[in-house]
C-alpha atoms as a PDB file:
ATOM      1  CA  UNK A   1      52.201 -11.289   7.990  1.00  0.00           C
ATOM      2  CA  UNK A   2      54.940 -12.740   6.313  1.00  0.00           C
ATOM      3  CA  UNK A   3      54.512 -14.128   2.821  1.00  0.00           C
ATOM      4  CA  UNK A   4      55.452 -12.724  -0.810  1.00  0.00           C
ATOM      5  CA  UNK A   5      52.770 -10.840  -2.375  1.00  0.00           C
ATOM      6  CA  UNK A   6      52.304 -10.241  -5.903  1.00  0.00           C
ATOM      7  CA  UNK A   7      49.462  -7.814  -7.333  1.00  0.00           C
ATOM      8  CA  UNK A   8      48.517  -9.037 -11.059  1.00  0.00           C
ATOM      9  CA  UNK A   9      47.111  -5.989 -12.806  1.00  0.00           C
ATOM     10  CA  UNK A  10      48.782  -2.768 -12.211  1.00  0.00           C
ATOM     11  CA  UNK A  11      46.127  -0.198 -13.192  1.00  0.00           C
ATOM     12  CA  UNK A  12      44.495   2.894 -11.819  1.00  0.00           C
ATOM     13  CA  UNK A  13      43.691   0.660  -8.872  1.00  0.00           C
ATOM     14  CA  UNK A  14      46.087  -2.320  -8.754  1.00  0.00           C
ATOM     15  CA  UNK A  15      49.155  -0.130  -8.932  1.00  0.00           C
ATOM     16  CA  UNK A  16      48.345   2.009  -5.766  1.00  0.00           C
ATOM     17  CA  UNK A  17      47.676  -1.047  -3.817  1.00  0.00           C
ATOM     18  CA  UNK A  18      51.069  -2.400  -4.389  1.00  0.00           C
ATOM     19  CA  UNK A  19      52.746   1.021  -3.579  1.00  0.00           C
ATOM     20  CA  UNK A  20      50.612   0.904  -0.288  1.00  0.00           C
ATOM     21  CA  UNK A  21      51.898  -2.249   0.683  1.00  0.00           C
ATOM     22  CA  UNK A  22      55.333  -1.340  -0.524  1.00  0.00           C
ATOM     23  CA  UNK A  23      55.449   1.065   1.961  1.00  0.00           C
ATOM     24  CA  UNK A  24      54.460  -0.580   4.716  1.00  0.00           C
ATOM     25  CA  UNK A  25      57.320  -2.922   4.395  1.00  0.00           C
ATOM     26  CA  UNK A  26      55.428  -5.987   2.430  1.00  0.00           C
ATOM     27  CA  UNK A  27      57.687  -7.832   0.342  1.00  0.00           C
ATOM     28  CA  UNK A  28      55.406  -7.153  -3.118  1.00  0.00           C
ATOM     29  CA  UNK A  29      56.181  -7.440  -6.394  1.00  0.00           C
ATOM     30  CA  UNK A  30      53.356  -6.128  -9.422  1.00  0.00           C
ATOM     31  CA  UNK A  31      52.568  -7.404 -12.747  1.00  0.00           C
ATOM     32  CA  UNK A  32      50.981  -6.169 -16.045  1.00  0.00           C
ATOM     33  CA  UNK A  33      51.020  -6.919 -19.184  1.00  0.00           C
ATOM     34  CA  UNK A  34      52.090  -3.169 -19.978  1.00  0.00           C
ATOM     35  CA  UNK A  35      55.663  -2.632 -20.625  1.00  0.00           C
ATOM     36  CA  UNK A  36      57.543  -1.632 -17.103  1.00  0.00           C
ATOM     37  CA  UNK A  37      58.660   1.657 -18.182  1.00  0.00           C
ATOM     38  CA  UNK A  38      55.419   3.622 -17.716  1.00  0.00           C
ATOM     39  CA  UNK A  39      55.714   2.551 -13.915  1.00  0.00           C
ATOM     40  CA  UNK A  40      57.798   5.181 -13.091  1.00  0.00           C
ATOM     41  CA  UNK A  41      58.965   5.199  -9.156  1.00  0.00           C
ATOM     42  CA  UNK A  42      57.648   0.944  -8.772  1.00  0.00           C
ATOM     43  CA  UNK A  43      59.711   0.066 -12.521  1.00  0.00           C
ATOM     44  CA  UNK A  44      62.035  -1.534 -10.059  1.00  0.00           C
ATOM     45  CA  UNK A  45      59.320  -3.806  -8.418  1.00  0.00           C
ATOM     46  CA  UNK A  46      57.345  -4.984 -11.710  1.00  0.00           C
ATOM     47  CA  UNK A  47      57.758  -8.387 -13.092  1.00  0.00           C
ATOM     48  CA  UNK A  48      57.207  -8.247 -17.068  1.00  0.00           C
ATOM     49  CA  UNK A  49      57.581 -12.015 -17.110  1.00  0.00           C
ATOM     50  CA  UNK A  50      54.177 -13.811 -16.026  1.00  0.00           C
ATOM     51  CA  UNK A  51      55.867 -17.269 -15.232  1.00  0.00           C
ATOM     52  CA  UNK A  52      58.668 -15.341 -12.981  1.00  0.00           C
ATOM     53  CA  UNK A  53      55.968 -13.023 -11.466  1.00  0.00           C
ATOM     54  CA  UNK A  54      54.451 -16.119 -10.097  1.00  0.00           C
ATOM     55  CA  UNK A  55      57.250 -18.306  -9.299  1.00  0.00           C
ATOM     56  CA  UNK A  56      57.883 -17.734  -5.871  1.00  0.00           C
ATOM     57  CA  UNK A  57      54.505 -15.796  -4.467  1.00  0.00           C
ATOM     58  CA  UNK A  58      52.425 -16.957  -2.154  1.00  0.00           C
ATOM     59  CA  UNK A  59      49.918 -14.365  -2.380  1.00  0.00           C
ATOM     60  CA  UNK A  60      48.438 -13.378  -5.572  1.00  0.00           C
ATOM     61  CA  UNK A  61      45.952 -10.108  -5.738  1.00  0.00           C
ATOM     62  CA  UNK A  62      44.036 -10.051  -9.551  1.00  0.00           C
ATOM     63  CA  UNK A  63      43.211  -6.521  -9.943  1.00  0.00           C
ATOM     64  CA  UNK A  64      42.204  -7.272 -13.848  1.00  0.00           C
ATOM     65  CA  UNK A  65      39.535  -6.059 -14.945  1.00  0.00           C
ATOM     66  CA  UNK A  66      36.889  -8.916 -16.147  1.00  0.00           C
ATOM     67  CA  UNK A  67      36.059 -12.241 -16.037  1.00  0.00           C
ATOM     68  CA  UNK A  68      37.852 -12.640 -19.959  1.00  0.00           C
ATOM     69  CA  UNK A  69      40.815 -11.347 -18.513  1.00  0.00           C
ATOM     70  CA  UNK A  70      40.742 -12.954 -15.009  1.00  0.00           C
ATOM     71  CA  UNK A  71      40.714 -16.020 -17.095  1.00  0.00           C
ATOM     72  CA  UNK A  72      44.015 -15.343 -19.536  1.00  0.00           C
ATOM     73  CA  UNK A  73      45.748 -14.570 -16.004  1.00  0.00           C
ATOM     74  CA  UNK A  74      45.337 -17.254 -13.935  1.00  0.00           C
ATOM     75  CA  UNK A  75      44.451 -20.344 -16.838  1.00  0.00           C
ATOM     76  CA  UNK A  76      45.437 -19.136 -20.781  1.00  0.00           C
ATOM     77  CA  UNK A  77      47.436 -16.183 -21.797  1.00  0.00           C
ATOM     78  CA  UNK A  78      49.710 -15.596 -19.008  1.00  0.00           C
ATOM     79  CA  UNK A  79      48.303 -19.182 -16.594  1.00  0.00           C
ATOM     80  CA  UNK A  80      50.016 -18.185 -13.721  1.00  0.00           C
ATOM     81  CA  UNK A  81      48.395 -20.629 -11.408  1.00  0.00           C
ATOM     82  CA  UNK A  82      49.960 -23.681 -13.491  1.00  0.00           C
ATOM     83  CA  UNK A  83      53.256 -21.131 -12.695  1.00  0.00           C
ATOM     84  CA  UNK A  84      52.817 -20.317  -9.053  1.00  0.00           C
ATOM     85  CA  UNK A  85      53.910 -23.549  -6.843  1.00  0.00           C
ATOM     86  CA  UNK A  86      53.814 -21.643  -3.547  1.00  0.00           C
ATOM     87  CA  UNK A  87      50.891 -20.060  -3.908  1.00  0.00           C
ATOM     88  CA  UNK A  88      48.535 -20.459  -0.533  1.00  0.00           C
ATOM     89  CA  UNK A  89      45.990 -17.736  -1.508  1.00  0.00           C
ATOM     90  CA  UNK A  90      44.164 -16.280  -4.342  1.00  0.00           C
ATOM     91  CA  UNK A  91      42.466 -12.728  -3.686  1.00  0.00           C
ATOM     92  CA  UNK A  92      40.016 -12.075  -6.217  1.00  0.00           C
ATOM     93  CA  UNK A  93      39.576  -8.049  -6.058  1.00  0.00           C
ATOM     94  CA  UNK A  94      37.662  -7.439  -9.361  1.00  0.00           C
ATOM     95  CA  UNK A  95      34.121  -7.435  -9.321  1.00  0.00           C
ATOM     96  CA  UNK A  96      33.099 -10.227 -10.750  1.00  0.00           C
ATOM     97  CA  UNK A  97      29.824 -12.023 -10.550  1.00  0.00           C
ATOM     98  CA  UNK A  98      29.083 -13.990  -7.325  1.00  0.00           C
ATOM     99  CA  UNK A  99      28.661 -16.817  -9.953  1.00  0.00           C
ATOM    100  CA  UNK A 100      31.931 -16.995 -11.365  1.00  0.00           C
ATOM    101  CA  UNK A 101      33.692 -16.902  -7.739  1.00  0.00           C
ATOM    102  CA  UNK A 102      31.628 -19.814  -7.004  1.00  0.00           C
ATOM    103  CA  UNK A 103      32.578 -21.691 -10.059  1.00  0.00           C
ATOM    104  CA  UNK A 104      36.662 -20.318 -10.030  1.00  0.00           C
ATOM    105  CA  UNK A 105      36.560 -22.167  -5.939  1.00  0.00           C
ATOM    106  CA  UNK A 106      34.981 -25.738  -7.788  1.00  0.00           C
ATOM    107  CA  UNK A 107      37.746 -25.563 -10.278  1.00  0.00           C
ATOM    108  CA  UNK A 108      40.403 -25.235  -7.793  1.00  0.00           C
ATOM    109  CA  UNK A 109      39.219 -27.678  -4.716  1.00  0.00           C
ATOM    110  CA  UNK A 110      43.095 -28.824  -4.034  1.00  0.00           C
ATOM    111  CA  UNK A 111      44.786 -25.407  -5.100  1.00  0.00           C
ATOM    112  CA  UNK A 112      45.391 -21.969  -3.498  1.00  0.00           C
ATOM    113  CA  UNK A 113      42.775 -20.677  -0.921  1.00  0.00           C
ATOM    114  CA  UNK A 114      40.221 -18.782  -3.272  1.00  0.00           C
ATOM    115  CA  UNK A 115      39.538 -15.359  -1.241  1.00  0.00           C
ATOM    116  CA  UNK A 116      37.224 -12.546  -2.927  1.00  0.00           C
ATOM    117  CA  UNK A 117      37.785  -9.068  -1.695  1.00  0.00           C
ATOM    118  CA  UNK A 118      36.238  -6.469  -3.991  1.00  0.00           C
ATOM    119  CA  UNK A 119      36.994  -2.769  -2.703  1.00  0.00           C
ATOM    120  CA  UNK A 120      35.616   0.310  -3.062  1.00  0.00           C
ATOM    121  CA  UNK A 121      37.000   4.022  -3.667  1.00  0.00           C
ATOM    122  CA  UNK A 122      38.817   5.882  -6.814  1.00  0.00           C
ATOM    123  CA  UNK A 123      42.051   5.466  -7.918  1.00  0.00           C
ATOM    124  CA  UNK A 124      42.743   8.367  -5.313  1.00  0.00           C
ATOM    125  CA  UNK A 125      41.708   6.328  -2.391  1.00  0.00           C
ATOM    126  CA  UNK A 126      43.598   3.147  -3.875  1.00  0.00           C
ATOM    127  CA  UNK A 127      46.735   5.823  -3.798  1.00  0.00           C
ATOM    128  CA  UNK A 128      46.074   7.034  -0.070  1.00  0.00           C
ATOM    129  CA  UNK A 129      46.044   3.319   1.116  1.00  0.00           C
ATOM    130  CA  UNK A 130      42.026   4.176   2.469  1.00  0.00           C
ATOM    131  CA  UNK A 131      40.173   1.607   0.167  1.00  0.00           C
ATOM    132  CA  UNK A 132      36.862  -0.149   1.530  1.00  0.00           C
ATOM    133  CA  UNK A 133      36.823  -3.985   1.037  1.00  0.00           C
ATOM    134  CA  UNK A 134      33.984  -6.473   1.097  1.00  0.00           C
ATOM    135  CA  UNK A 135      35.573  -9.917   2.389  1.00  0.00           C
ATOM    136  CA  UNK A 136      34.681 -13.091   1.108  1.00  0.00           C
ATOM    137  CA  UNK A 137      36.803 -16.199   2.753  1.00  0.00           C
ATOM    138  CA  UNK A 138      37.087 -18.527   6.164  1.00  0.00           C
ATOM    139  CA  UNK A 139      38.260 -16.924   8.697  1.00  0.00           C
ATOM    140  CA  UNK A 140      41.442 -18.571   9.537  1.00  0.00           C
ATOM    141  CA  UNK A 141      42.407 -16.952   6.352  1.00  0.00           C
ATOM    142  CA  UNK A 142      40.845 -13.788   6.247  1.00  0.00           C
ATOM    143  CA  UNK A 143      42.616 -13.624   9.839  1.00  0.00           C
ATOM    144  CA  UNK A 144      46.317 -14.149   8.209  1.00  0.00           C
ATOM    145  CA  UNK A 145      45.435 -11.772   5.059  1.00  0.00           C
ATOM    146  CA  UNK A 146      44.421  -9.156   7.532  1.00  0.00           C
ATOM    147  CA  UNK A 147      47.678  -7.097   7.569  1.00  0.00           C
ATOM    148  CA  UNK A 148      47.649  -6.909   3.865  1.00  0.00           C
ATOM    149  CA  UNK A 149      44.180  -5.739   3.646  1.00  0.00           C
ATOM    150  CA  UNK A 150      44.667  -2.939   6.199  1.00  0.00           C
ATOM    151  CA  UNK A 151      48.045  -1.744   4.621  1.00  0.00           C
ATOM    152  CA  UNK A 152      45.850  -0.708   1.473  1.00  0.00           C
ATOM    153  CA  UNK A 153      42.615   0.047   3.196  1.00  0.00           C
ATOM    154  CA  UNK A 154      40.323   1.610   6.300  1.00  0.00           C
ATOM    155  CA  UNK A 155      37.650   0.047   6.436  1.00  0.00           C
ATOM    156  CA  UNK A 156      37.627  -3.696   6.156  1.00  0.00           C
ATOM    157  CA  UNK A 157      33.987  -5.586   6.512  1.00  0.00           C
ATOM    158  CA  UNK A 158      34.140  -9.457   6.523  1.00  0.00           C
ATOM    159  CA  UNK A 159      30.803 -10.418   5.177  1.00  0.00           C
ATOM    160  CA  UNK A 160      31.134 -14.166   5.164  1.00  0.00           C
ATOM    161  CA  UNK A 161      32.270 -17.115   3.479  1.00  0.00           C
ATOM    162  CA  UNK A 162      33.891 -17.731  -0.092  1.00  0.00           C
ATOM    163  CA  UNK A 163      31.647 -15.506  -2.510  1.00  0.00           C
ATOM    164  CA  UNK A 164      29.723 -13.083   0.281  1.00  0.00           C
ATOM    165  CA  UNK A 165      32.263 -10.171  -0.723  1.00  0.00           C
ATOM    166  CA  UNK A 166      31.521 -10.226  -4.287  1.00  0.00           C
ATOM    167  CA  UNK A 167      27.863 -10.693  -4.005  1.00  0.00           C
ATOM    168  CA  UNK A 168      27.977  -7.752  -1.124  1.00  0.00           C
ATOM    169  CA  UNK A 169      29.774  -5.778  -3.658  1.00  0.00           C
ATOM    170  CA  UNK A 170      27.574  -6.167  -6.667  1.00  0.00           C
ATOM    171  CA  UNK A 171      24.639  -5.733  -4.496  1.00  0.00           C
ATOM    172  CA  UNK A 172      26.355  -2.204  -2.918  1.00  0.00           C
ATOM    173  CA  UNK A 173      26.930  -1.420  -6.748  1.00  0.00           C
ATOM    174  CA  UNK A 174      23.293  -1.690  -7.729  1.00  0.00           C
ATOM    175  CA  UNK A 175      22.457   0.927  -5.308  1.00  0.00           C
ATOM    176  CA  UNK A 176      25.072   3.203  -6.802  1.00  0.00           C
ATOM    177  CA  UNK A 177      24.076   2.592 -10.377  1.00  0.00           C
ATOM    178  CA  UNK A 178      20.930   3.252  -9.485  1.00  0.00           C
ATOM    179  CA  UNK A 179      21.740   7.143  -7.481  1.00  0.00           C
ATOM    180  CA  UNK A 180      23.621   7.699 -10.817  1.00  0.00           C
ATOM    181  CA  UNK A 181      21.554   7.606 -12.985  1.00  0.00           C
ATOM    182  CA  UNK A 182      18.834   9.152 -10.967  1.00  0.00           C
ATOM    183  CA  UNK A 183      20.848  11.793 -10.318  1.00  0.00           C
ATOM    184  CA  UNK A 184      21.640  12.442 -14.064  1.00  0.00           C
ATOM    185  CA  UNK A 185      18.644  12.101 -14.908  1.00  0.00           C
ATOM    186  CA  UNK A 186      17.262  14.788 -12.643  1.00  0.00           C
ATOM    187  CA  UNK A 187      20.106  16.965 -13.454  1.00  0.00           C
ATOM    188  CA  UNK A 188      19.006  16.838 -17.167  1.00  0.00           C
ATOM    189  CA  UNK A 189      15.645  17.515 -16.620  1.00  0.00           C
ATOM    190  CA  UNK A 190      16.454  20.985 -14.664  1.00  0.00           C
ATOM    191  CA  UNK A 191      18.268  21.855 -17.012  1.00  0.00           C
ATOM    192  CA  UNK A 192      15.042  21.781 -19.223  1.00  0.00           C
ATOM    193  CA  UNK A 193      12.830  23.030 -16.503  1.00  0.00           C
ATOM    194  CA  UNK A 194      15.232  25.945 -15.960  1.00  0.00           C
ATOM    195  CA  UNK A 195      16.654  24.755 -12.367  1.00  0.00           C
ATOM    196  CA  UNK A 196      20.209  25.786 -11.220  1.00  0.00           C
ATOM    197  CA  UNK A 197      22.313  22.762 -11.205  1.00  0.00           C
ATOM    198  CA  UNK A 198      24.530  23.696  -8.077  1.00  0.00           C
ATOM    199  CA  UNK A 199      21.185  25.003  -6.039  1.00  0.00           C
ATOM    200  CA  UNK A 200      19.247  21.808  -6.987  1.00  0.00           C
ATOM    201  CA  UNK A 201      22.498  19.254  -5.807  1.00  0.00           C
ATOM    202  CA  UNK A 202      22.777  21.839  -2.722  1.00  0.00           C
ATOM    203  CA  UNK A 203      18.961  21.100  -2.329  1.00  0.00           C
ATOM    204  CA  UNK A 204      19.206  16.994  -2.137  1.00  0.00           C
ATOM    205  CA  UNK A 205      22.302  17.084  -0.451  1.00  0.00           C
ATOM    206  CA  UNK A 206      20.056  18.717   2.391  1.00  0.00           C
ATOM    207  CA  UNK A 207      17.343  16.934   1.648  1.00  0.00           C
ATOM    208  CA  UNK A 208      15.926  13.258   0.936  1.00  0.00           C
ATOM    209  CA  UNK A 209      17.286  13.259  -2.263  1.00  0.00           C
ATOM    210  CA  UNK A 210      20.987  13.074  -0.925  1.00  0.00           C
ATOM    211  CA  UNK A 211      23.034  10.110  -2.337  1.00  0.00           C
ATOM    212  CA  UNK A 212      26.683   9.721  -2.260  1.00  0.00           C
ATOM    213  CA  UNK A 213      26.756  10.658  -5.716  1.00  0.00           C
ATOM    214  CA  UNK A 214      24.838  13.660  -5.719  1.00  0.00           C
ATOM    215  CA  UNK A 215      26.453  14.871  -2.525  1.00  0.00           C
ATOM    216  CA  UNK A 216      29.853  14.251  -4.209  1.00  0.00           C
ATOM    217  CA  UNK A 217      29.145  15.514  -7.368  1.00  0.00           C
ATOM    218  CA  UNK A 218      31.522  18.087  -8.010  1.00  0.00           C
ATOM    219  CA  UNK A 219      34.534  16.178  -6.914  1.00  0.00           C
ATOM    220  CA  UNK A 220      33.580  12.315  -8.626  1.00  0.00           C
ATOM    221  CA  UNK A 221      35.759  12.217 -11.561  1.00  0.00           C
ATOM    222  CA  UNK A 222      33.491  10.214 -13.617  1.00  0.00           C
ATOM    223  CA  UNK A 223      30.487  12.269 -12.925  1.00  0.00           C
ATOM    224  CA  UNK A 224      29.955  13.994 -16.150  1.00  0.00           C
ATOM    225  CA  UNK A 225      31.051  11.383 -18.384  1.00  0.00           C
ATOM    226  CA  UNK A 226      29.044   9.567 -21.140  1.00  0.00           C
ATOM    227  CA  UNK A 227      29.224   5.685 -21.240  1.00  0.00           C
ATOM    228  CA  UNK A 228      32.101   4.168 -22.914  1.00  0.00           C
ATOM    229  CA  UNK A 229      33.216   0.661 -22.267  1.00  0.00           C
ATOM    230  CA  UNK A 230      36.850   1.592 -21.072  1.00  0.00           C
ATOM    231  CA  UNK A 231      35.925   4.412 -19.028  1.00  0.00           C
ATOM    232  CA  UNK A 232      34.375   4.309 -15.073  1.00  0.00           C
ATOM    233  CA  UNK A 233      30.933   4.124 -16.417  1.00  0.00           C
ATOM    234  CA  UNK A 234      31.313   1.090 -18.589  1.00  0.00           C
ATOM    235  CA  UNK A 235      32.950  -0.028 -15.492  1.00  0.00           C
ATOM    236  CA  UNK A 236      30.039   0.551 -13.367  1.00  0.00           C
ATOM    237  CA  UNK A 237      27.707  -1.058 -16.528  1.00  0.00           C
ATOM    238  CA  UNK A 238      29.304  -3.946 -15.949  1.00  0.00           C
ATOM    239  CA  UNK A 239      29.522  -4.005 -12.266  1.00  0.00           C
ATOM    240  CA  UNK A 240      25.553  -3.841 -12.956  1.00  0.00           C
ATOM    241  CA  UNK A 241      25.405  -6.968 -14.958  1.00  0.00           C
ATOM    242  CA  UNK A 242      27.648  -8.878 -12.315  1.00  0.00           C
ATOM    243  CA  UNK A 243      24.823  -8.208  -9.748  1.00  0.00           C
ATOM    244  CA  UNK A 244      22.170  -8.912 -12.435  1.00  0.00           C
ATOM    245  CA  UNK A 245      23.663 -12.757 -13.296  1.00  0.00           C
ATOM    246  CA  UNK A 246      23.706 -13.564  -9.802  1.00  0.00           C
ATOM    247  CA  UNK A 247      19.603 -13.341  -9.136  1.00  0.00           C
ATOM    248  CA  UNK A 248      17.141 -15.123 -10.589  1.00  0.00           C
ATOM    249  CA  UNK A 249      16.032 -13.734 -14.269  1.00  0.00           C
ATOM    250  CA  UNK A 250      12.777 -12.881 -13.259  1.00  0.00           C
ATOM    251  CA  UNK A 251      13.810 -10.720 -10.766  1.00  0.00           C
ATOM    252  CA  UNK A 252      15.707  -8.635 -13.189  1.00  0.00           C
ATOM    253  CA  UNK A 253      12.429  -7.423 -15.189  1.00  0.00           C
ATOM    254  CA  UNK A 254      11.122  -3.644 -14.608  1.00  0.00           C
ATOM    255  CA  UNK A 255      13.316  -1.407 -12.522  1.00  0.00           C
ATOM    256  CA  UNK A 256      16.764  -3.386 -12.743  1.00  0.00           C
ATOM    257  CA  UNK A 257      16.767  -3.734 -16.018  1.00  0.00           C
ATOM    258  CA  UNK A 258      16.212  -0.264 -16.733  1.00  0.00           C
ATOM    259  CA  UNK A 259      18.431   0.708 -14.501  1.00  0.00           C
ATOM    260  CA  UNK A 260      21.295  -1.217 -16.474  1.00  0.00           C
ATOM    261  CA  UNK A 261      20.037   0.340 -19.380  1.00  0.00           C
ATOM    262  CA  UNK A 262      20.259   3.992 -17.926  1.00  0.00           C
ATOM    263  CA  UNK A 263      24.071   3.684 -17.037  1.00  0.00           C
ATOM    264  CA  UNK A 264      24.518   2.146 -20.510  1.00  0.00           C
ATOM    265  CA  UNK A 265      23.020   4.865 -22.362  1.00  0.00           C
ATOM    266  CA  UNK A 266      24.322   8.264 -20.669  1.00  0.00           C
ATOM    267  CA  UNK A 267      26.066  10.691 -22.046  1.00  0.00           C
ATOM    268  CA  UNK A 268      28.666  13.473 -21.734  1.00  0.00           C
ATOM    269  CA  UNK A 269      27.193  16.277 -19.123  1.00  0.00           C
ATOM    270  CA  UNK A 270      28.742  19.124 -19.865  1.00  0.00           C
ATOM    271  CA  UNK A 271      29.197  22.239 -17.087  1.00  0.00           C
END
């Protein structure tokens, strides 16, 4: 694959992707609106300007983290798409609601090649280059992208055409939200029952009460945490409401709706 890559939105995720591809010889450069200092080892492959960053890439990854600030990156604060004149494709790999993708393609029918790739895995598996993603795109493209995707990831599922990644991802995210907080909640109510923690995630690990989340309990670094809107959990909140937007409203009453609610409300678990 030869083409210049640039990854917008150097973060816990964003920043190991761009060292993965680094090192498999990709010729990447990273952006974020943080100053380049704090990027220790990859200062020498940031780009603090937006209009530079974008001048001569023709592969742009947003790892941002919304739709408020997909939108200041690629049409207001920074607009690198009125800045990028090479650009061939746009890989969209923040969650995002299926909707959104489908209105970002409509605005941009003679521009850049709109792919959406959502992944999946911590920061640690963003680091260790073995990220799942959930393809959205024609094939002739997902075909030349391939290279990059594997550089950064292991398992790569194509799940159709423009917007079937995101909505694959939202949908896989419901499931997790869900397992979460089940899980806590369960957890909580042993503790008032009297109900080892460790025997009782030991028990559903073995058990039909095994998720990923209880299985993986002790080594998830967001696990215990309490919502807050900057931490994994507010992440995963709004991961929720990305799946939510996309179905019809009332198929959101009852059990999803609670479920958003759950995630939204937990707090700090303590050991």
């Amino acid at each position: 694959m030869n083409a210049k890559i640039g990854v917008a939105g150097c973060g816990r995720m964003g920043l190991g992707m761009a060292k993965a591809m680094a090192r498999s010889g990709f010729d990447v450069r990273g952006f974020d609106v943080r100053p380049i200092e704090e990027f220790g080892d990859f200062a020498a492959l940031m780009v603090s300007d937006p209009a530079a960053f974008a001048a001569d890439r023709d592969v742009v990854l947003s790892v941002v983290r919304d739709v408020r600030q997909t939108e200041d990156l690629l049409f207001d604060v920074q607009g690198i798409l009125a800045k990028a004149p090479d650009l061939k494709h746009l890989v969209i790999c923040s969650t995002l609601s299926p909707r959104y993708i489908e209105d970002l393609c409509s605005r941009l029918p003679m521009g850049p090649k709109v792919i959406d790739a959502p992944m999946s895995g911590a920061q640690i598996a963003a680091d260790e280059a073995r990220l799942s993603f959930m393809l959205g795109g024609n094939d002739e493209d997902l075909d030349f992208l391939d290279p990059m995707f594997r550089a950064m990831g292991q398992n790569i599922h194509r799940m159709g055409g423009p917007g079937a990644g995101m909505t694959s991802k939202v949908l896989n995210n419901f499931v997790a939200g869900a397992s979460v907080s089940a899980v806590r909640q369960v957890l909580d109510w042993a503790d008032q029952l009297g109900v080892d923690e460790d025997r009782l995630l030991a028990l559903m690990h073995d058990s039909s009460g095994q998720t990923w989340f209880g299985s993986n309990f002790d080594t998830i670094e967001f696990s215990r945490n309490g919502y807050d809107p900057e931490n994994t959990i507010g992440i995963l909140k709004k991961d929720l409401e990305c799946c939510l937007d996309a179905v019809e409203q009332a198929t959101r009453e009852g059990l999803p709706e609670a479920i958003l609610s759950a995630v939204g409300n937990l707090v700090p678990r303590n050991r």
